[in-house]
Protein backbone atom coordinates (compact mmCIF):
# COMPACT_ATOMS: atom_id res chain seq x y z
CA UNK A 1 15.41 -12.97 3.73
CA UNK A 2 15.16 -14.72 7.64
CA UNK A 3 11.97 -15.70 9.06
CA UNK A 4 12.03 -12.82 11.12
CA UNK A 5 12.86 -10.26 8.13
CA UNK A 6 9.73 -11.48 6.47
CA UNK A 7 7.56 -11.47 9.61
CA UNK A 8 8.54 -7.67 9.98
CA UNK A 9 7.28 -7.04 6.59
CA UNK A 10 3.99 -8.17 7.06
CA UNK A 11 3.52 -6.65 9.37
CA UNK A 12 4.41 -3.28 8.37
CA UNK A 13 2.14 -4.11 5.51
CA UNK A 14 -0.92 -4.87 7.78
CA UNK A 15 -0.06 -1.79 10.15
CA UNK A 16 -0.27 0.30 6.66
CA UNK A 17 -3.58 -1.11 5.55
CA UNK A 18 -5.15 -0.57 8.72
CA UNK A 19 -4.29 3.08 8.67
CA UNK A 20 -5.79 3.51 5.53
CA UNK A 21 -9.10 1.77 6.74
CA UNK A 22 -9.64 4.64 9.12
CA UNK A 23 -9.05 7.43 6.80
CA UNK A 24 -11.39 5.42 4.49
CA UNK A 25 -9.30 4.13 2.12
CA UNK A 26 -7.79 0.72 0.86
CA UNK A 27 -4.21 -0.26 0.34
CA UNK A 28 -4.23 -2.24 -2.07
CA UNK A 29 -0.58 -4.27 -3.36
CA UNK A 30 0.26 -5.28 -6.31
CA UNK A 31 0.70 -9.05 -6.68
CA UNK A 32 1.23 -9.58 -10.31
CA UNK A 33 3.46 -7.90 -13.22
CA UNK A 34 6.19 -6.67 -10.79
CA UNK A 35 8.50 -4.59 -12.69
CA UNK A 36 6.29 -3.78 -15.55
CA UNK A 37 6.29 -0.08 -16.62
CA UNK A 38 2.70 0.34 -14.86
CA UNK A 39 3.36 -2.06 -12.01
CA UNK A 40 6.54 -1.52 -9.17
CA UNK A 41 5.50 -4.36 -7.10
CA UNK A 42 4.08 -1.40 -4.16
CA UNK A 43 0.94 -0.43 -3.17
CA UNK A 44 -1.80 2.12 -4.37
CA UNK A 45 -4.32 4.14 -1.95
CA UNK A 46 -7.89 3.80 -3.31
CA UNK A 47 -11.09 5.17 -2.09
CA UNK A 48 -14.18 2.92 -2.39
CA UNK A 49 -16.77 4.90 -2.63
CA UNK A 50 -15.75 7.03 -5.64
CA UNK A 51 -13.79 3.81 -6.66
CA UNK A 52 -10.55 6.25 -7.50
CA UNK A 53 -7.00 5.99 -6.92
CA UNK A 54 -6.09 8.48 -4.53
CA UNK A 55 -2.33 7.48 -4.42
CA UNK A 56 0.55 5.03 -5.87
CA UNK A 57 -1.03 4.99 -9.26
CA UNK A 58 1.88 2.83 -10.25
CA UNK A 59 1.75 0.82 -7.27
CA UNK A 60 4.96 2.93 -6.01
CA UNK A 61 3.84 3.46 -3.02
CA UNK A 62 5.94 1.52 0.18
CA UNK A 63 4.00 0.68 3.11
CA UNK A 64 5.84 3.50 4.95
CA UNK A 65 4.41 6.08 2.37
CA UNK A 66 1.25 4.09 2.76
CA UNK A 67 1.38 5.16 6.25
CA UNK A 68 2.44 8.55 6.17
CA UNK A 69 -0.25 9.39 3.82
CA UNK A 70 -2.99 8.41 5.75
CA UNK A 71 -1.23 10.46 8.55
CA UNK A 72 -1.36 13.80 6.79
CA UNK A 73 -5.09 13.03 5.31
């Protein structure tokens, strides 16, 4: 992956996590145990003040679907 490839990623990932701030929610990724059976490496939507998972219980979310969620909320 190039310098720019990864730059692009991040910030697709921040763009995502700031849309689910103003629906109220948190993207949260995984970071460890990518590619066990509960874990795909993605994120998960989660709302704080009922501390639920409203999405990507798997963390199988990508920050597109991330995004698009929070659009249709």
């Amino acid at each position: 992956m190039s310098n720019q490839q990864v730059r692009a990623e991040k910030a697709l990932e921040q763009r995502a996590r700031r849309k689910a701030k103003r629906v109220g929610l948190v993207a949260q990724k995984s970071r460890r145990g990518i590619g066990r059976i509960d874990n795909c490496g993605g994120f998960r939507l989660v709302d704080p003040r009922l501390n639920t998972i409203e999405a990507g219980y798997r963390f199988d979310l990508s920050a597109e679907e991330v995004i698009e969620y929070c659009a249709a909320v």
